[in-house]
C-alpha atoms as a PDB file:
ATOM      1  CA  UNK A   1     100.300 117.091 101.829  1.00  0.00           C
ATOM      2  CA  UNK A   2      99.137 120.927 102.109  1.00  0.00           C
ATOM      3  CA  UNK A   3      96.110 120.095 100.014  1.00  0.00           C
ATOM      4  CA  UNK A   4      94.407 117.349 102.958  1.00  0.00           C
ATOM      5  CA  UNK A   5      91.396 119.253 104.052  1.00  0.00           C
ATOM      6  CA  UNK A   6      91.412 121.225 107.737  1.00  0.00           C
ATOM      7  CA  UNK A   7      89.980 118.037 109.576  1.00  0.00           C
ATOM      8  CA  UNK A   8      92.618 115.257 108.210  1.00  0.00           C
ATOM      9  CA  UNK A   9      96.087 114.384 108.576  1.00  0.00           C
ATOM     10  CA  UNK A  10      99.401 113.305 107.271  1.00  0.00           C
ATOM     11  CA  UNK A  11     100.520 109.915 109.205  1.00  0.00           C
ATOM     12  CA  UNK A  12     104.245 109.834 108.042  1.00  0.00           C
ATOM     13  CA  UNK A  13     107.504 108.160 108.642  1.00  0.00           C
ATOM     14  CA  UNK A  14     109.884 110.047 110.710  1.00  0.00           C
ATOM     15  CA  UNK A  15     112.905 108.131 110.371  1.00  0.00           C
ATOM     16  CA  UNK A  16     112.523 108.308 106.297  1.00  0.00           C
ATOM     17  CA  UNK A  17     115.394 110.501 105.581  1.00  0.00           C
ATOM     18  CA  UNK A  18     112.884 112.559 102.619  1.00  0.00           C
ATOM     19  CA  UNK A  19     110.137 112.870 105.017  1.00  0.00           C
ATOM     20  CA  UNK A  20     112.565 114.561 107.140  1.00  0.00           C
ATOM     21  CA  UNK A  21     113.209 117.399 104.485  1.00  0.00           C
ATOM     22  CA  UNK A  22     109.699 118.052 103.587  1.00  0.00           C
ATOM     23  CA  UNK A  23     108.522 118.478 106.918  1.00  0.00           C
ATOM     24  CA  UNK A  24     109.552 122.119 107.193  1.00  0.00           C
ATOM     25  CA  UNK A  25     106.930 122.731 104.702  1.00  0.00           C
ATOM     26  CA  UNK A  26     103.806 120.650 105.692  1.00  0.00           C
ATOM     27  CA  UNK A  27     101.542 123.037 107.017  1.00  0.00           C
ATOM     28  CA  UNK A  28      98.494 120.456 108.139  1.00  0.00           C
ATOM     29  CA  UNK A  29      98.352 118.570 110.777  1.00  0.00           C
ATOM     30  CA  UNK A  30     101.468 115.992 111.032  1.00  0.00           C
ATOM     31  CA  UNK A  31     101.077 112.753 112.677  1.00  0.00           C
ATOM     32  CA  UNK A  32     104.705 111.294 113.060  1.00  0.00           C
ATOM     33  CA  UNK A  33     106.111 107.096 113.551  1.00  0.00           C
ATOM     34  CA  UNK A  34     108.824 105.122 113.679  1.00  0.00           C
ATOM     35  CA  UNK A  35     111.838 104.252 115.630  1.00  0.00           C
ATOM     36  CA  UNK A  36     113.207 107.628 116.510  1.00  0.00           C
ATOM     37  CA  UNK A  37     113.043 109.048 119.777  1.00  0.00           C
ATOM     38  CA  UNK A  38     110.589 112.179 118.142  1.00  0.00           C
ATOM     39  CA  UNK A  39     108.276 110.068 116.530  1.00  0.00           C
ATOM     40  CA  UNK A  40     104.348 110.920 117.773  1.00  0.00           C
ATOM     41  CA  UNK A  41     103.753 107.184 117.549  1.00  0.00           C
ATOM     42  CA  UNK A  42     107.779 105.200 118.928  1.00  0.00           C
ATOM     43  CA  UNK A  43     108.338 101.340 118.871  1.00  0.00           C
ATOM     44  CA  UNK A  44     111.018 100.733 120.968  1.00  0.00           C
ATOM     45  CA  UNK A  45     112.102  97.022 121.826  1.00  0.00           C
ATOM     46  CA  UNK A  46     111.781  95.829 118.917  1.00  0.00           C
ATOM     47  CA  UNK A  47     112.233  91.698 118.944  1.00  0.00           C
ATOM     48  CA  UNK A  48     111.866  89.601 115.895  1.00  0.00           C
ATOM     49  CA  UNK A  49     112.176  86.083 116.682  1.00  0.00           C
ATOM     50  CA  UNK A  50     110.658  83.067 114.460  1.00  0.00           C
ATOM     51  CA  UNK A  51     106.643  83.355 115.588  1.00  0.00           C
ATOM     52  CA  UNK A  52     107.038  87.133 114.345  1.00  0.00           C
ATOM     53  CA  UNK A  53     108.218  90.548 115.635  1.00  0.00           C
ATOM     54  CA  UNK A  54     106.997  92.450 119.201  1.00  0.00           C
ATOM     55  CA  UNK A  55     107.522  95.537 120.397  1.00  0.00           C
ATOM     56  CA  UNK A  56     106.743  98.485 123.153  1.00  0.00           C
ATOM     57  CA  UNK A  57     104.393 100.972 121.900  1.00  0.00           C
ATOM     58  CA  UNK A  58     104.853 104.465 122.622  1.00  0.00           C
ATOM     59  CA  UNK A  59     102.199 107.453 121.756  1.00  0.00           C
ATOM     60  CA  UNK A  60     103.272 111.265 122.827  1.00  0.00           C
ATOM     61  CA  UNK A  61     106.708 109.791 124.935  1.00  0.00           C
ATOM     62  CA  UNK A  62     104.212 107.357 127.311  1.00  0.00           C
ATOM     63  CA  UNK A  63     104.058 103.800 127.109  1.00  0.00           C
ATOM     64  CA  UNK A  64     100.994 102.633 125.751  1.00  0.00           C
ATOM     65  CA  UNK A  65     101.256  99.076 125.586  1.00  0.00           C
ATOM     66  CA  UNK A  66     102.990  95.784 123.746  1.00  0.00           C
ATOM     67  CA  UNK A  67     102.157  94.827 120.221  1.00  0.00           C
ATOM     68  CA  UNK A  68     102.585  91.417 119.230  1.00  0.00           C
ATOM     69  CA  UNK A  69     102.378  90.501 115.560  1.00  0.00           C
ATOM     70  CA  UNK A  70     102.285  87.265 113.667  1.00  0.00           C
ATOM     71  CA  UNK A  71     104.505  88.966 110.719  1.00  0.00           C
ATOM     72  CA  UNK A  72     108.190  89.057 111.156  1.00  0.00           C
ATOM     73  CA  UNK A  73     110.529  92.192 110.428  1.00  0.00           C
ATOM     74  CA  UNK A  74     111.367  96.017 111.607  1.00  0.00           C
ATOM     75  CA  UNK A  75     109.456  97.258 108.217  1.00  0.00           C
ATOM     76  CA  UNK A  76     106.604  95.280 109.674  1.00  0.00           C
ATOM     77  CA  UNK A  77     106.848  97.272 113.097  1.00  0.00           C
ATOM     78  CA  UNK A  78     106.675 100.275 111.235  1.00  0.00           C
ATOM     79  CA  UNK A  79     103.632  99.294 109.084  1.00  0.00           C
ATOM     80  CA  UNK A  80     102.087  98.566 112.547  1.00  0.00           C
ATOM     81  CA  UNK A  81     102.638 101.898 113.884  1.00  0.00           C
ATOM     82  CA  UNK A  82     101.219 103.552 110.896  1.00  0.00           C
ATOM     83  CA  UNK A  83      97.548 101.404 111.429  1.00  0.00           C
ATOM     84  CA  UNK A  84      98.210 102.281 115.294  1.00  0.00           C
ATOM     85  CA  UNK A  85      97.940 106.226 114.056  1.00  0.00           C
ATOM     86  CA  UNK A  86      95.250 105.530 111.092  1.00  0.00           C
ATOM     87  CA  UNK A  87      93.288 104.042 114.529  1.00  0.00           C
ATOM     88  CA  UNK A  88      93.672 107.098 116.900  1.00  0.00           C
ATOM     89  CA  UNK A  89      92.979 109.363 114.255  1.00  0.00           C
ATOM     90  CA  UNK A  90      89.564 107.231 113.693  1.00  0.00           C
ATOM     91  CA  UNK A  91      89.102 106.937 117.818  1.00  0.00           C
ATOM     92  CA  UNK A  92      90.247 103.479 118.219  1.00  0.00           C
ATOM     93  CA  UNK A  93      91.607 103.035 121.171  1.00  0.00           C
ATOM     94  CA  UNK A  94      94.864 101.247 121.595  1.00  0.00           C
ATOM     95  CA  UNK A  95      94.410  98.349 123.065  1.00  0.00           C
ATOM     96  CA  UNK A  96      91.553  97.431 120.284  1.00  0.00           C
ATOM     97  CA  UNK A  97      94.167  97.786 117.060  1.00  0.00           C
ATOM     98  CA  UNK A  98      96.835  96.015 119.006  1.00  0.00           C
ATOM     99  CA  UNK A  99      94.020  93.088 119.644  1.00  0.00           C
ATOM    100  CA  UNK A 100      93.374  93.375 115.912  1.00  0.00           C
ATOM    101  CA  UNK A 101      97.043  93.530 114.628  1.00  0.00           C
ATOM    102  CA  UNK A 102      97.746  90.409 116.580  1.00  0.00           C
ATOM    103  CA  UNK A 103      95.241  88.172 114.748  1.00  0.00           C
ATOM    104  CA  UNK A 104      96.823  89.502 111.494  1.00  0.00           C
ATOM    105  CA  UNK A 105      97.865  86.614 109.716  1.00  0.00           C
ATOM    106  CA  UNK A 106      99.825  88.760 106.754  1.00  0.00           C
ATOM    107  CA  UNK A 107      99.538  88.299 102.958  1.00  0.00           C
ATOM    108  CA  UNK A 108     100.360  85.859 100.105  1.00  0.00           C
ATOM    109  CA  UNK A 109     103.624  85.759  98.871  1.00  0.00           C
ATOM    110  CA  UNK A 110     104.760  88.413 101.526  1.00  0.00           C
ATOM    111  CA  UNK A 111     107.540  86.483 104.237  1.00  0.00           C
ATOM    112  CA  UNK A 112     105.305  83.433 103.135  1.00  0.00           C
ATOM    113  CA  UNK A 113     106.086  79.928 105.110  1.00  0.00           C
ATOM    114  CA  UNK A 114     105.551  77.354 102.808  1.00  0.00           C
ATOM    115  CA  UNK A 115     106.585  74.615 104.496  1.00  0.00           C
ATOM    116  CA  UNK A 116     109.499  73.107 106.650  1.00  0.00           C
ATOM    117  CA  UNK A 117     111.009  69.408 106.355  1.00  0.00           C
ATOM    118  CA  UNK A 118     114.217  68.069 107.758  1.00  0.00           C
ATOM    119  CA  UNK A 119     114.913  71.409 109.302  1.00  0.00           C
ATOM    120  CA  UNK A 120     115.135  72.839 105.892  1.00  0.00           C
ATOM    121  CA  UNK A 121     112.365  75.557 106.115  1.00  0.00           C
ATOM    122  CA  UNK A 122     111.105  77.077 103.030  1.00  0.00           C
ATOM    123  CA  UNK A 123     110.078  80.698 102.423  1.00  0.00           C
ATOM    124  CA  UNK A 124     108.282  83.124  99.394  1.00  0.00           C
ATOM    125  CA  UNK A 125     108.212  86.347  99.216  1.00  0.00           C
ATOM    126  CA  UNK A 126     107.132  88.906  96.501  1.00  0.00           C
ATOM    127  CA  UNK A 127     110.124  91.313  97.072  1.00  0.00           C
ATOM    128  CA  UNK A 128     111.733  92.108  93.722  1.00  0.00           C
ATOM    129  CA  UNK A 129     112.801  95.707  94.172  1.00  0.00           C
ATOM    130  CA  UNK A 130     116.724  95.968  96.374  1.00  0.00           C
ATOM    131  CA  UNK A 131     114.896  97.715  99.262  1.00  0.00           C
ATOM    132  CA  UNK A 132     112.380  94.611  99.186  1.00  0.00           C
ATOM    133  CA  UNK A 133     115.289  92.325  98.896  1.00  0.00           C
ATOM    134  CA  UNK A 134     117.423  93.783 101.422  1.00  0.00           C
ATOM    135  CA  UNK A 135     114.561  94.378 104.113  1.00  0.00           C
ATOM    136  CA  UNK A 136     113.561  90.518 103.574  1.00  0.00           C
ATOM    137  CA  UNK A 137     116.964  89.324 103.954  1.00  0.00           C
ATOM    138  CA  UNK A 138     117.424  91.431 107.193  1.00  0.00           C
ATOM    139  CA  UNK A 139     114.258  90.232 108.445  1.00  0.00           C
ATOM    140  CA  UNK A 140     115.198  86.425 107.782  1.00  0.00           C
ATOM    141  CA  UNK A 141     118.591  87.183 109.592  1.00  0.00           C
ATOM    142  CA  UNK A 142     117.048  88.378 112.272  1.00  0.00           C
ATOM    143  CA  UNK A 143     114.210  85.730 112.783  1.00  0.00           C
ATOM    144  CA  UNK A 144     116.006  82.591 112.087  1.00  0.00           C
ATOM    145  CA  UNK A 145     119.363  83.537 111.634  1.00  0.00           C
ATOM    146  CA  UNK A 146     119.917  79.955 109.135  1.00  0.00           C
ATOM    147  CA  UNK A 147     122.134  79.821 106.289  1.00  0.00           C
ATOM    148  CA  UNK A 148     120.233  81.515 104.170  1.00  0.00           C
ATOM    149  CA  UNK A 149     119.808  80.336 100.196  1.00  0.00           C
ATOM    150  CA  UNK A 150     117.932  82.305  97.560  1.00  0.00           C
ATOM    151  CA  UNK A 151     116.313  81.871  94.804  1.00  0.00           C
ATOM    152  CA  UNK A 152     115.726  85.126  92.645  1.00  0.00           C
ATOM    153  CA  UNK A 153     114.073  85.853  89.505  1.00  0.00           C
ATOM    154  CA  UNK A 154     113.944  89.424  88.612  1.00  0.00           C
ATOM    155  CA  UNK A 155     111.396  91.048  87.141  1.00  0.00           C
ATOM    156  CA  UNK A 156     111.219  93.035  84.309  1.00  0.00           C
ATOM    157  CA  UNK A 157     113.848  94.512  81.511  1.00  0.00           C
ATOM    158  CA  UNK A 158     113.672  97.743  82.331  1.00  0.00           C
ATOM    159  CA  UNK A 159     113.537  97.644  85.945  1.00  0.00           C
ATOM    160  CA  UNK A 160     117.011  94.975  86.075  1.00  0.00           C
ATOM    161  CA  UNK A 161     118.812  97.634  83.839  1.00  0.00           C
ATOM    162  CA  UNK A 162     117.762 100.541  85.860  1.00  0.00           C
ATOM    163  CA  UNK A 163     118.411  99.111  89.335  1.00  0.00           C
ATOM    164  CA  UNK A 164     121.620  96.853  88.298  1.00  0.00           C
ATOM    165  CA  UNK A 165     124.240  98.692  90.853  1.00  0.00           C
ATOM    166  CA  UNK A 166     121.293  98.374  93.432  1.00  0.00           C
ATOM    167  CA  UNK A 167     120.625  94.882  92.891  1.00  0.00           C
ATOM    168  CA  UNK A 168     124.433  93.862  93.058  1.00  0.00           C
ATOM    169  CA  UNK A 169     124.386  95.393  96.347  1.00  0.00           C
ATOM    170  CA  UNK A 170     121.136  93.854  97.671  1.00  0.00           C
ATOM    171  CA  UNK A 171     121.991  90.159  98.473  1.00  0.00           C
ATOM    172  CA  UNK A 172     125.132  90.759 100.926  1.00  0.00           C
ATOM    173  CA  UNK A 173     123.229  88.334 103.920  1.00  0.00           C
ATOM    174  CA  UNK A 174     122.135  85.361 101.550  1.00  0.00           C
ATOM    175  CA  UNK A 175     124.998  82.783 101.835  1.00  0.00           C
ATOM    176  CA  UNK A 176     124.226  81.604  98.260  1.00  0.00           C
ATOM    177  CA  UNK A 177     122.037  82.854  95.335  1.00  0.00           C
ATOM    178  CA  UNK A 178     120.386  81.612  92.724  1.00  0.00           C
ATOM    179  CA  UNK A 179     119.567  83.877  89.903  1.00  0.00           C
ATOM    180  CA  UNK A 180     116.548  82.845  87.474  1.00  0.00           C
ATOM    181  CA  UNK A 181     116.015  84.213  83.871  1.00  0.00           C
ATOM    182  CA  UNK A 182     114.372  87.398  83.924  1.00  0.00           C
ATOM    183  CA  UNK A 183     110.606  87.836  83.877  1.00  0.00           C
ATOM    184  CA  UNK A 184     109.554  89.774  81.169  1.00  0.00           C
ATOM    185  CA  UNK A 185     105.866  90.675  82.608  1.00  0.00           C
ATOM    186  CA  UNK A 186     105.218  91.558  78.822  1.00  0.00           C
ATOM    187  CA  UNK A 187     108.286  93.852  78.263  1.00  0.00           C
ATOM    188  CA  UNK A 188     110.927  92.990  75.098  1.00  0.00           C
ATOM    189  CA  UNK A 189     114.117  92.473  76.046  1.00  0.00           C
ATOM    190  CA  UNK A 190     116.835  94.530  75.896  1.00  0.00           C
ATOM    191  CA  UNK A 191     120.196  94.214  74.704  1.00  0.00           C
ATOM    192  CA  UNK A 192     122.906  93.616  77.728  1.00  0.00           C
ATOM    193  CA  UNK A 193     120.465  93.283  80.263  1.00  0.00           C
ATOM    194  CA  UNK A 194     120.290  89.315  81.487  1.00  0.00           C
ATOM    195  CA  UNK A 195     120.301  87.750  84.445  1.00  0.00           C
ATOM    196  CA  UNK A 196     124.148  87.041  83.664  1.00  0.00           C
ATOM    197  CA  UNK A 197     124.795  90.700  83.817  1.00  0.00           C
ATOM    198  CA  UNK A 198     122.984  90.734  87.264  1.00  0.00           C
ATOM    199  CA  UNK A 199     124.995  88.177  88.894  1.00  0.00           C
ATOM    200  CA  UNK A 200     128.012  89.912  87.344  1.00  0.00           C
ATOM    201  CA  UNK A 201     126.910  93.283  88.937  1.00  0.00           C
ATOM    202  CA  UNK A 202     126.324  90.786  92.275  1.00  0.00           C
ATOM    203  CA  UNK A 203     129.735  89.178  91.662  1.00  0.00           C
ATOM    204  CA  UNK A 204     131.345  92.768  91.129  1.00  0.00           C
ATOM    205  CA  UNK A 205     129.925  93.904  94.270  1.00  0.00           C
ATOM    206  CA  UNK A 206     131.925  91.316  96.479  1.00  0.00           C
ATOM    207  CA  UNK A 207     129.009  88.366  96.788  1.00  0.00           C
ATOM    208  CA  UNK A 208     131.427  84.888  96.712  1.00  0.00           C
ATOM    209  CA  UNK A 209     128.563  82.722  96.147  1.00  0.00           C
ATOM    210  CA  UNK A 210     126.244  83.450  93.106  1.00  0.00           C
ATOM    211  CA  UNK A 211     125.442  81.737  89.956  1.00  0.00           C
ATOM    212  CA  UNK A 212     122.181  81.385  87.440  1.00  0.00           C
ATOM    213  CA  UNK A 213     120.131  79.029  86.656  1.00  0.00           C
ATOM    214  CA  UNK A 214     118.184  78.454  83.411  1.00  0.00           C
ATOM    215  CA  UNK A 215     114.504  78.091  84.482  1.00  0.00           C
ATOM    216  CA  UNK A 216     112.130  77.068  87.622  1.00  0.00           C
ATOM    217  CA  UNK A 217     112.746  72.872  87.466  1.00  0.00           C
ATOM    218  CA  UNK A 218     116.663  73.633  86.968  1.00  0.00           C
ATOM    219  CA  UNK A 219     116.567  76.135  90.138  1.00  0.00           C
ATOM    220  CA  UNK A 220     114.583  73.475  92.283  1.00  0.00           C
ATOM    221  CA  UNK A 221     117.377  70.534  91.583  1.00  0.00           C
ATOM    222  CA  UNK A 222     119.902  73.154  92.370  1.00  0.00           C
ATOM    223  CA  UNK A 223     118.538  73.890  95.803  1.00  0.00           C
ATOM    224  CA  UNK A 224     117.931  70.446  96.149  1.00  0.00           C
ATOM    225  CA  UNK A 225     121.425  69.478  95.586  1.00  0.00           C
ATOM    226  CA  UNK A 226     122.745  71.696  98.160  1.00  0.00           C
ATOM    227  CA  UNK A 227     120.131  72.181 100.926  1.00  0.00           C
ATOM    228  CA  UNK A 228     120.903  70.451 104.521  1.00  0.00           C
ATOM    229  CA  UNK A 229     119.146  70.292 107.820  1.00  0.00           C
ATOM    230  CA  UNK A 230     119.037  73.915 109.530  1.00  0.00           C
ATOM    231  CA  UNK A 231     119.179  75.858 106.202  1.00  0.00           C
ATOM    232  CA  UNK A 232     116.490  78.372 105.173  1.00  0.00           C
ATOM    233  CA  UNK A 233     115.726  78.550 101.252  1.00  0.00           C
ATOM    234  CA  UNK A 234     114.075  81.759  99.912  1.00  0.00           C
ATOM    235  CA  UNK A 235     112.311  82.443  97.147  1.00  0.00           C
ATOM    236  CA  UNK A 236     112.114  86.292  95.654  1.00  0.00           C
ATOM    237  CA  UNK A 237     110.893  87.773  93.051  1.00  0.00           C
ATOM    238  CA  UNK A 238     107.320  88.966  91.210  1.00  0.00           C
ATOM    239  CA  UNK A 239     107.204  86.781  88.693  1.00  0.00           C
ATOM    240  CA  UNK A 240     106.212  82.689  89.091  1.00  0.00           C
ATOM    241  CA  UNK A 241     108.988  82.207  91.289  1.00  0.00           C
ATOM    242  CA  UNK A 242     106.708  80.775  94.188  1.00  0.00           C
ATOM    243  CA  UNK A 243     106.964  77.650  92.125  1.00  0.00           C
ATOM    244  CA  UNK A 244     110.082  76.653  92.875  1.00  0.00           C
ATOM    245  CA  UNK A 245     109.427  77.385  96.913  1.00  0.00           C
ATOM    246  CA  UNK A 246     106.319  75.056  96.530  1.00  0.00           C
ATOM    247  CA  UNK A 247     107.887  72.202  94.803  1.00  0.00           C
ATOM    248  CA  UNK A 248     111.050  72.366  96.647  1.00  0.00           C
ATOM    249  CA  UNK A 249     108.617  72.033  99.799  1.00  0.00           C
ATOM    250  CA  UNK A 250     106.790  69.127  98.355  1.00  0.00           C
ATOM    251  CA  UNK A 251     110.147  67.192  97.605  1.00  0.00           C
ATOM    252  CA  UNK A 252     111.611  67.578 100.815  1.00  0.00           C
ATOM    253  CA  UNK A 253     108.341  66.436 102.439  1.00  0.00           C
ATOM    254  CA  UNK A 254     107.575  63.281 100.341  1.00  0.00           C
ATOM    255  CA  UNK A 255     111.036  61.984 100.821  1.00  0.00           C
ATOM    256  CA  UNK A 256     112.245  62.833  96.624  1.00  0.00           C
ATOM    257  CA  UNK A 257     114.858  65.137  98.174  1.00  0.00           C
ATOM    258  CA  UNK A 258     117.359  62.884 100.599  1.00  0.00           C
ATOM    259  CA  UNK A 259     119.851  65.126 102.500  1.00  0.00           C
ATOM    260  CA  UNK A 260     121.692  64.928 105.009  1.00  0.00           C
ATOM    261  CA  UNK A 261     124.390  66.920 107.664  1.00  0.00           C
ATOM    262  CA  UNK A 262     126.041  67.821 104.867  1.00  0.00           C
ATOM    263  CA  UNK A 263     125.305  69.217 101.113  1.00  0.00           C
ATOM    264  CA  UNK A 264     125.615  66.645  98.523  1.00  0.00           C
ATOM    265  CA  UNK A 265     127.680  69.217  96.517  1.00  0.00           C
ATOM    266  CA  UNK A 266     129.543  72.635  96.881  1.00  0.00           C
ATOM    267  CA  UNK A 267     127.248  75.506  97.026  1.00  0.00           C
ATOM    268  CA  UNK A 268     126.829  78.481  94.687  1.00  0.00           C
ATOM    269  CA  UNK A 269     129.826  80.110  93.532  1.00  0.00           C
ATOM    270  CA  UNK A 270     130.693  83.168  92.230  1.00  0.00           C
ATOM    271  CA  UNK A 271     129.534  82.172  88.558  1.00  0.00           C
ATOM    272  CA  UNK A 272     128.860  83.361  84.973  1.00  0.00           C
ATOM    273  CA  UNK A 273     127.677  80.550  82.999  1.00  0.00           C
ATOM    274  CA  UNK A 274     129.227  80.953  79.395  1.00  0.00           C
ATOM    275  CA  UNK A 275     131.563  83.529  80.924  1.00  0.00           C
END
């Protein structure tokens, strides 16, 4: 950060915890965001509710206004702040990027409805890292706050071997997961590393409901067998995942899918297959 020329800035994350131990050393100019009471650029009243996530906007301690934005979370907030500080670096004035933000419709495959029938409402998202998983989860939580049923496929050998403590401790608010085969995104396997070991790492880390499932048409007939009015099914993962999200959708809404108060069988639970 010491080598941005004289006339830019740094726009950084004050409540990151290694942003925090750098900052003795920055010498350029610092532009600070996030939640924390020091923060150059403060959301504070933070609501995320189901048509996405508002807050008070703070610049220099005084209230500068409300920012409402179609995308749902607290990560989302933050994102906002940083374009809020991108903008008065560039002399946009507030109330312009909070007019623009609002129209902000989000991305593909990022908190993506794809579609809602019988009160079952149906969700994809790209998050296949724990930080992803656990931010989406927390963000669904908050939002909707539905029994909450994934459908993961991680992605990638090495990254599943490297992360496989993380990832056992990443799906503590789902009610019930579904783990795919992993996505090999052109990698060989590697010995030991399966999406049985994952849900054993899950399993290990105190998760009562988790089992896999052998590919995409196998995952939707096992959401389909357990989904009921009020529930919220989520697809995760990098890979082709979204399939499963979009046909589940399509099911429910043509009537293939019949359910009712109550699941037609038990949901996930704390599974191996083979084990």
């Amino acid at each position: 950060m010491n080598k941005v020329p004289f006339y830019g800035a740094s726009i950084v994350c004050l409540d990151d915890p290694n942003i925090q131990e750098i900052i003795p050393h920055i010498s350029r100019k610092l532009i600070t965001y996030g939640f924390s009471s020091q923060a150059d650029i403060r959301a504070a009243e933070v609501l995320v509710e189901p048509r996405g996530t508002s807050f008070s906007c703070y610049i220099d301690g005084k209230l500068a206004g409300k920012v409402c934005l179609r995308l749902h979370g607290r990560h989302n907030a933050l994102n906002a702040l940083a374009t809020i500080a991108v903008a008065r670096e560039l002399d946009i004035d507030f109330t312009a990027a909070a007019a623009t933000l609002a129209e902000f419709a989000g991305t593909d495959r990022r908190m993506q409805r794809i579609g809602t029938a019988h009160d079952v409402l149906v969700i994809d998202d790209y998050g296949h890292h724990p930080t992803e998983i656990q931010a989406v989860l927390s963000t669904t939580r908050d939002a909707w706050d539905r029994r909450t049923i994934v459908c993961f496929q991680p992605h990638r050998y090495s990254r599943s071997q490297l992360l496989m403590e993380d990832f056992g401790q990443a799906f503590y608010q789902a009610d019930s997961v579904f783990v795919l085969p992993i996505y090999a995104a052109g990698e060989d396997p590697i010995p030991n590393v399966t999406s049985d070991a994952l849900v054993t790492s899950i399993v290990k880390h105190g998760h009562k409901e988790v089992q896999t499932v052998d590919d995409l048409e196998q995952a939707t007939e096992a959401l389909s067998k357990i989904v009921k009015p009020g529930d919220l099914v989520l697809t995760l993962g990098a890979g082709d995942v979204w399939k499963v999200a979009r046909d589940l959708a399509k099911r429910l809404s043509d009537g293939s899918i019949r359910i009712g108060p109550d699941s037609t069988e038990s949901p996930a639970k704390a599974s191996v297959k083979g084990v």
